[in-house]
N, C-alpha and C. Protein backbone atom coordinates (compact mmCIF):
# COMPACT_ATOMS: atom_id res chain seq x y z
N UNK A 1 43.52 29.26 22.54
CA UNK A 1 43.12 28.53 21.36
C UNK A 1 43.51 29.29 20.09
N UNK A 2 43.11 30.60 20.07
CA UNK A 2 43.62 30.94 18.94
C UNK A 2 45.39 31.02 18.59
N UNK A 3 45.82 31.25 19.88
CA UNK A 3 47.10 31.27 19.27
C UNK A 3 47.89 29.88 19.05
N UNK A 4 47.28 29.11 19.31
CA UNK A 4 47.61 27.56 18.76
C UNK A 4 47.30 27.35 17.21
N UNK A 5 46.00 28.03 16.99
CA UNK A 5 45.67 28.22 15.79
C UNK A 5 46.85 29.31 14.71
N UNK A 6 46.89 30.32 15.45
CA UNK A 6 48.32 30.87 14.88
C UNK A 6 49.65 29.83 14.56
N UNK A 7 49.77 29.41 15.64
CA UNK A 7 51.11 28.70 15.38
C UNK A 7 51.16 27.58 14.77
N UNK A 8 49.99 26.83 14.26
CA UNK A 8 49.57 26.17 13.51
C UNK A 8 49.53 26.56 11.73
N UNK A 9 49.09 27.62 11.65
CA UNK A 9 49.01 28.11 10.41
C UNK A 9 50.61 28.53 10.01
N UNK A 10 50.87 28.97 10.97
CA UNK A 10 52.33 29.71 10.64
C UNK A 10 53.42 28.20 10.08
N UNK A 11 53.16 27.37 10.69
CA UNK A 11 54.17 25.91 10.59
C UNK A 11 53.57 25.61 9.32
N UNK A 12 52.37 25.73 8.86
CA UNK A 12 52.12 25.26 7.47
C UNK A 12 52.49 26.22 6.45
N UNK A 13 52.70 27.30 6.47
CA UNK A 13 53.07 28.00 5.57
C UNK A 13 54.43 27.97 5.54
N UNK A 14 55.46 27.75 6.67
CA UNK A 14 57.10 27.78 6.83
C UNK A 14 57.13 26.54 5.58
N UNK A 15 56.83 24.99 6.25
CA UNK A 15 56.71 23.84 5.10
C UNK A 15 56.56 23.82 3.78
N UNK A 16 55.38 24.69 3.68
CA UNK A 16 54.72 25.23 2.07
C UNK A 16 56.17 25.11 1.44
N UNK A 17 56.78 26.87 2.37
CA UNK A 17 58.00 27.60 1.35
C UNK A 17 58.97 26.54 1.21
N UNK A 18 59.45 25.96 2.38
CA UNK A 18 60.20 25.11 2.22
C UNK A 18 60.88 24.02 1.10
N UNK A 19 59.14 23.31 0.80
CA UNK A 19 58.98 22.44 0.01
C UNK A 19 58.97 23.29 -1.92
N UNK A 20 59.09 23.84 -1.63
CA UNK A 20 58.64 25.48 -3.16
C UNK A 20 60.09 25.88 -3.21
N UNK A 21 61.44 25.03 -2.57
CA UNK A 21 62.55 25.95 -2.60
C UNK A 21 62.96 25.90 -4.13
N UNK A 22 63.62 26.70 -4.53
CA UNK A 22 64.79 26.73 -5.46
C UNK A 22 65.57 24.93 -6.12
N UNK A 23 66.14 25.08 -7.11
CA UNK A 23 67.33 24.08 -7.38
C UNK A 23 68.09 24.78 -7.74
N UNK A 24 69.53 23.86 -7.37
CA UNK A 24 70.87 24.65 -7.23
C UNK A 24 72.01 23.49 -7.44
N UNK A 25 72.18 23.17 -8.01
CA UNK A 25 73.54 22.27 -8.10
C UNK A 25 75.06 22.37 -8.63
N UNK A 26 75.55 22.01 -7.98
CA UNK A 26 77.54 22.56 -8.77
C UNK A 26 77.51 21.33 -10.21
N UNK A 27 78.32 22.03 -10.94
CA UNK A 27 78.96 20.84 -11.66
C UNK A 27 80.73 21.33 -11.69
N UNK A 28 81.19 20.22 -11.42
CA UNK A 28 82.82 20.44 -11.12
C UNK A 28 83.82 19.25 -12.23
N UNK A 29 84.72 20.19 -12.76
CA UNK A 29 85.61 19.40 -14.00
C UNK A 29 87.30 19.99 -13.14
N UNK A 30 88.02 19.87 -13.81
CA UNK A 30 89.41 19.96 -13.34
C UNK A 30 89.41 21.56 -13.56
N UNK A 31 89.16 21.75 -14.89
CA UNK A 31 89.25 23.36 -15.36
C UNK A 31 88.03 24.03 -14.83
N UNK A 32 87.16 23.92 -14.63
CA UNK A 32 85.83 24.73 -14.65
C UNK A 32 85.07 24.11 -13.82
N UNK A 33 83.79 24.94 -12.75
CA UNK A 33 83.21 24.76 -11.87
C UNK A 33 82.04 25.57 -12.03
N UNK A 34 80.86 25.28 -12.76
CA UNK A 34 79.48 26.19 -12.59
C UNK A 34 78.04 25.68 -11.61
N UNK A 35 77.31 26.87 -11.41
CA UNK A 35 76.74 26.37 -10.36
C UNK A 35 75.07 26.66 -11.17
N UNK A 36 74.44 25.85 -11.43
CA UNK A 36 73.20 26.11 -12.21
C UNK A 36 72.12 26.09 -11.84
N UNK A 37 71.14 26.91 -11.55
CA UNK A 37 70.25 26.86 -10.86
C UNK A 37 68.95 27.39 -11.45
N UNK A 38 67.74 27.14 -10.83
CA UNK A 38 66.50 27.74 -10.64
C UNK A 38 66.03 28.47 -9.47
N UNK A 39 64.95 29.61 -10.10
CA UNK A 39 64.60 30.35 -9.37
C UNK A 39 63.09 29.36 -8.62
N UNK A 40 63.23 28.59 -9.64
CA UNK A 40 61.74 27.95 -9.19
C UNK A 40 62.35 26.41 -9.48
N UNK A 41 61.46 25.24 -8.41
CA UNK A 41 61.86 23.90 -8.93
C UNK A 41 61.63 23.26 -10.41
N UNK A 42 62.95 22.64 -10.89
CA UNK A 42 62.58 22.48 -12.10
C UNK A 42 61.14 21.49 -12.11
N UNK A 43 60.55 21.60 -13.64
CA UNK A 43 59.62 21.08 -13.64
C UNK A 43 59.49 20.27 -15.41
N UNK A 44 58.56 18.62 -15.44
CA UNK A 44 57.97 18.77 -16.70
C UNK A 44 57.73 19.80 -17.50
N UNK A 45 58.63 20.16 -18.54
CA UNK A 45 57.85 21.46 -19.58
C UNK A 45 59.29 22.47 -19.84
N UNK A 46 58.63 23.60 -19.78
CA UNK A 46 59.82 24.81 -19.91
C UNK A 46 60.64 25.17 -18.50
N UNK A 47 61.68 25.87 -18.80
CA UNK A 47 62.48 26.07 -17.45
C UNK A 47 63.44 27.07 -17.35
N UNK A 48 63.54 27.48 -16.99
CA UNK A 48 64.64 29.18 -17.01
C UNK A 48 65.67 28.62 -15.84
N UNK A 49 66.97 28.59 -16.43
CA UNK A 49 68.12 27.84 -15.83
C UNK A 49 69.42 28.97 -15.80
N UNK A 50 69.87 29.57 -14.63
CA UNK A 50 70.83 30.28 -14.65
C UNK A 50 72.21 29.64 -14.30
N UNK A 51 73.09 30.08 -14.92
CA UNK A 51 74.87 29.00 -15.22
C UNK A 51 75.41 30.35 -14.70
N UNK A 52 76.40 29.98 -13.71
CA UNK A 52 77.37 30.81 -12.90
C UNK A 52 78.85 29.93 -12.74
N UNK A 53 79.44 30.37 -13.62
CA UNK A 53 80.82 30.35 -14.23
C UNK A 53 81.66 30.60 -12.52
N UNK A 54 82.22 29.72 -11.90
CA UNK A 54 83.30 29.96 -10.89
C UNK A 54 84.42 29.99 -11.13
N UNK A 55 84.60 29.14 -11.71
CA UNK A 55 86.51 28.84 -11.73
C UNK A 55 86.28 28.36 -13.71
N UNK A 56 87.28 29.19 -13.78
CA UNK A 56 87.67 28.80 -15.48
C UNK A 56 87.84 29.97 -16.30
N UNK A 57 87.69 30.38 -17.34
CA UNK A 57 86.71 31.26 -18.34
C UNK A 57 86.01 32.22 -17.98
N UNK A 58 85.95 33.45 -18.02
CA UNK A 58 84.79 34.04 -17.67
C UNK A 58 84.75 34.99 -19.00
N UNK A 59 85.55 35.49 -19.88
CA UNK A 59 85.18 36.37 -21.22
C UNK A 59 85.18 35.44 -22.53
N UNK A 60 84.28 35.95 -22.73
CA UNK A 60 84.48 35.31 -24.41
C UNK A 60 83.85 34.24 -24.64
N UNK A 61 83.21 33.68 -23.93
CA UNK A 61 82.68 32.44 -23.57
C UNK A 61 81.42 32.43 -24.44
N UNK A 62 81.71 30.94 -24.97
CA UNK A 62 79.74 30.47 -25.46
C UNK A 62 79.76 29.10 -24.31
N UNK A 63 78.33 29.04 -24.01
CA UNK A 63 78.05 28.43 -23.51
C UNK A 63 76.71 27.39 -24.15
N UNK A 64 76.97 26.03 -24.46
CA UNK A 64 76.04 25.55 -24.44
C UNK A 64 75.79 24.66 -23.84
N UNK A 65 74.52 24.32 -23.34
CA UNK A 65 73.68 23.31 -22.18
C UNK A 65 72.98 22.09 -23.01
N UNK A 66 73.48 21.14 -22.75
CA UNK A 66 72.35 19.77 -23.34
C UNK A 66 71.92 19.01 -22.27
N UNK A 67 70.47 18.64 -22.51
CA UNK A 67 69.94 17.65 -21.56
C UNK A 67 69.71 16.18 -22.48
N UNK A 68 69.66 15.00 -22.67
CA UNK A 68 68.98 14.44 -22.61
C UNK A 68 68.46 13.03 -21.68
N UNK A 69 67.69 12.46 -22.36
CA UNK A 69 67.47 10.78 -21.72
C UNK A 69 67.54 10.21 -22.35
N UNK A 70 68.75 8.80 -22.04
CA UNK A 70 68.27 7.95 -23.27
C UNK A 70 67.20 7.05 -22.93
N UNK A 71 67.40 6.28 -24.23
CA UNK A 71 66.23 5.15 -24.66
C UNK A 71 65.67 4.26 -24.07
N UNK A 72 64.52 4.13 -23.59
CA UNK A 72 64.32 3.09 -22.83
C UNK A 72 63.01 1.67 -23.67
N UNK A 73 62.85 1.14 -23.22
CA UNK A 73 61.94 -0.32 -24.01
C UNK A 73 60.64 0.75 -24.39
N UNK A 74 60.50 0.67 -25.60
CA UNK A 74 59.19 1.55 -26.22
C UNK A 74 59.31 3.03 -26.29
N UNK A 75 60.10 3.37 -25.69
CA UNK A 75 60.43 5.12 -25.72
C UNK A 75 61.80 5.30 -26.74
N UNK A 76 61.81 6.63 -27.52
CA UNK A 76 63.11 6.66 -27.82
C UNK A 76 63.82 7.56 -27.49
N UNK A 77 65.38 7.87 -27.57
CA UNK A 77 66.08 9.22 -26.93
C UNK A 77 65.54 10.16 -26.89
N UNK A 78 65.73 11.34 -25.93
CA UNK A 78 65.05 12.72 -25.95
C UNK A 78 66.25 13.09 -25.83
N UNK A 79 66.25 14.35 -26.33
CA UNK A 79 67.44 15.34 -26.03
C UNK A 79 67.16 17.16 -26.26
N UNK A 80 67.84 17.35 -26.04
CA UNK A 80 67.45 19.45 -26.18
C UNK A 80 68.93 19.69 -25.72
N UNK A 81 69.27 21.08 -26.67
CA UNK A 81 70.36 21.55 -27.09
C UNK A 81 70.00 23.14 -26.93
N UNK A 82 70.64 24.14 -25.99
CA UNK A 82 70.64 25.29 -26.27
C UNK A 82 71.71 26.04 -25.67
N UNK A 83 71.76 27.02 -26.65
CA UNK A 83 72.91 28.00 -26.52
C UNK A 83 72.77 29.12 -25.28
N UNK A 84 73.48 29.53 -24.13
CA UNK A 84 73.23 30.09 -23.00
C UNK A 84 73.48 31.93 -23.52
N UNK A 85 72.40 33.00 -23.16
CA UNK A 85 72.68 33.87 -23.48
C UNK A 85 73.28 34.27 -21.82
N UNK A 86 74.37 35.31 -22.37
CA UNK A 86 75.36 35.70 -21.48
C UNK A 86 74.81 36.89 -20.28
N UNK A 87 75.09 36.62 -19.49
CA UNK A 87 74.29 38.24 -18.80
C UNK A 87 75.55 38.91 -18.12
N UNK A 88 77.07 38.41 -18.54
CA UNK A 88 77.91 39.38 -17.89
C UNK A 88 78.49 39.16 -16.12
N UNK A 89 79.58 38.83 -16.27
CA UNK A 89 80.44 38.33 -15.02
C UNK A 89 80.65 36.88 -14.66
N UNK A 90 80.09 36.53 -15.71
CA UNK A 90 80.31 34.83 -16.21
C UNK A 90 79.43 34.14 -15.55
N UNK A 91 77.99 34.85 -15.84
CA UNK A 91 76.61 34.34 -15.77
C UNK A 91 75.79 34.28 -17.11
N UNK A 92 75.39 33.35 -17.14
CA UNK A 92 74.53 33.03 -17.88
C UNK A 92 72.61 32.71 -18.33
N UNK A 93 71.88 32.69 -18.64
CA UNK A 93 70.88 32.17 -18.75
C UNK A 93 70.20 31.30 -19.90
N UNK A 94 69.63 30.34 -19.66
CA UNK A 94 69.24 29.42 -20.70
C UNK A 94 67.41 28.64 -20.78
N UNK A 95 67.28 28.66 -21.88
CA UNK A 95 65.51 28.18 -21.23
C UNK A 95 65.87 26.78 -22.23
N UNK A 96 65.50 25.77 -20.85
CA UNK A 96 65.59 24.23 -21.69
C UNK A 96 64.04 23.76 -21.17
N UNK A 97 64.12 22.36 -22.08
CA UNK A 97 62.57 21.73 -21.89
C UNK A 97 62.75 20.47 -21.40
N UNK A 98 62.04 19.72 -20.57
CA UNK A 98 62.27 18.78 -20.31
C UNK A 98 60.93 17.85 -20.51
N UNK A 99 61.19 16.99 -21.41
CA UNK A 99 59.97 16.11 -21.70
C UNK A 99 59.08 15.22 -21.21
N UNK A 100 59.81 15.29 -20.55
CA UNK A 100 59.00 14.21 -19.29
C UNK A 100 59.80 13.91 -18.05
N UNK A 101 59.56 13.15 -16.91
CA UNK A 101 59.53 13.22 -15.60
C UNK A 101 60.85 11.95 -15.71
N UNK A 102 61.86 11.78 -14.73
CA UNK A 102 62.76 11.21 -14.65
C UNK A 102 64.32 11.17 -14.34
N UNK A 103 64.97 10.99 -14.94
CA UNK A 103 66.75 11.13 -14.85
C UNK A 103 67.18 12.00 -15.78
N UNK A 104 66.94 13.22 -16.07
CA UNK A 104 68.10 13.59 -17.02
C UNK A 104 69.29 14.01 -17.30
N UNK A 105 69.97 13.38 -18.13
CA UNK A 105 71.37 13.66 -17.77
C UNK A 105 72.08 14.77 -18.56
N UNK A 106 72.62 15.66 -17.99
CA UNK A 106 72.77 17.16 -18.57
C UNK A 106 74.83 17.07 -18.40
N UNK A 107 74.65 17.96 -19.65
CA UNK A 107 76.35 18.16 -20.42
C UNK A 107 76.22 19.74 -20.42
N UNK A 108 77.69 20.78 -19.81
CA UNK A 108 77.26 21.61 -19.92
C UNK A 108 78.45 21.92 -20.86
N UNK A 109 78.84 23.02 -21.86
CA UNK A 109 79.97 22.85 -22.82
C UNK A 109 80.32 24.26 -22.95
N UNK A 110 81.68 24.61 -22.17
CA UNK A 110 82.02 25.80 -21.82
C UNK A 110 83.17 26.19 -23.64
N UNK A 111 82.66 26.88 -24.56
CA UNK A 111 83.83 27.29 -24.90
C UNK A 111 84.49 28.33 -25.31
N UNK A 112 85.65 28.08 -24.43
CA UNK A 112 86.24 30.14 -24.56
C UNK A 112 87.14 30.48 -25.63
N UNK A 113 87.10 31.84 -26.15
CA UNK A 113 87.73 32.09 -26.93
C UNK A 113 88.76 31.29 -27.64
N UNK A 114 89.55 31.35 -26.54
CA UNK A 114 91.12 30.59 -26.94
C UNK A 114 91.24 29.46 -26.21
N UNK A 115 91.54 28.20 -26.49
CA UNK A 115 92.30 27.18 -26.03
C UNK A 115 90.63 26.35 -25.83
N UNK A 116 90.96 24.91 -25.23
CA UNK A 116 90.30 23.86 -25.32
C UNK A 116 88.67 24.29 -24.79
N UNK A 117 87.71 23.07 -25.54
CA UNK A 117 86.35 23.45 -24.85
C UNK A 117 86.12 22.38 -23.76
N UNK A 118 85.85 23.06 -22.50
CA UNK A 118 85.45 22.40 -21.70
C UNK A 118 84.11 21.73 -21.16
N UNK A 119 83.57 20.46 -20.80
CA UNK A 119 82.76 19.45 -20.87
C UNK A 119 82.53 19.54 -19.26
N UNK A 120 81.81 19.26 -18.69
CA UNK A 120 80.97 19.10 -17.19
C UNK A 120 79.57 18.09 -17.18
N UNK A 121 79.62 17.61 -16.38
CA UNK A 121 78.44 16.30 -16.55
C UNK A 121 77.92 16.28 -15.13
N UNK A 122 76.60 16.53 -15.59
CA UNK A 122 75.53 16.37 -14.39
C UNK A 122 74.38 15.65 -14.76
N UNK A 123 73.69 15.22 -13.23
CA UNK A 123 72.43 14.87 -14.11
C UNK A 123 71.15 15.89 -12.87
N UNK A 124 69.67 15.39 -13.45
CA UNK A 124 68.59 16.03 -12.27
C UNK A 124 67.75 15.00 -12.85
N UNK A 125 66.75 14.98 -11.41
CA UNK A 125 65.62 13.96 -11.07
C UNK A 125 64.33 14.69 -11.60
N UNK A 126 63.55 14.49 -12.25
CA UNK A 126 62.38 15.55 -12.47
C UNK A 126 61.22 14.38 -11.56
């Protein structure tokens, strides 16, 4: 009995973590490929979002991240705009907000030193 009880507890805590994982998604353009993620699932509110530069650019780079939603019957656009501070090897970090629960559709805007700025389009489910 007890060790049913063990293996019982143990399956609820595997699920717990499971369900508590991370987000992680690619965004892919012709020139550039970043992979943006959380350490924690995004959520309503504030959010600490790390950008990992694969293919493209990796010096010199600004990076900025926009989310918004548009307009829907009685609501109006939301949007948030921020600039990614760099942490070196063509990683990034960024803290965005998300206003409420839904579709948002996120632009990420790579631009390097020299030559064209590059555009990537994703969206996430909150």
């Amino acid at each position: 009995m007890k060790s049913l009880l063990k293996l019982l507890t143990l399956v609820l805590l595997v699920g717990t973590l499971l369900q508590a994982a991370a987000f992680e998604k690619v965004a892919k353009s012709r020139y550039a490929e970043v992979t943006f993620s959380s350490e924690k699932p995004l959520v309503v509110g504030n959010n600490t979002v790390t950008l990992q530069i694969t293919k493209g650019s990796l010096d010199n780079t600004k990076v900025i991240f926009k989310s918004f939603m548009p307009a829907m019957p009685g609501m109006p656009a939301m949007k948030s705009e921020a600039k990614a501070e760099p942490l070196g090897e063509g990683k990034y970090r960024v803290h965005v907000n998300f206003a409420m629960g839904g579709t948002w559709q996120i632009q990420i805007i790579i631009i390097p030193k020299e030559g064209k700025k590059i555009r990537l389009k994703s969206s996430v489910n909150l």
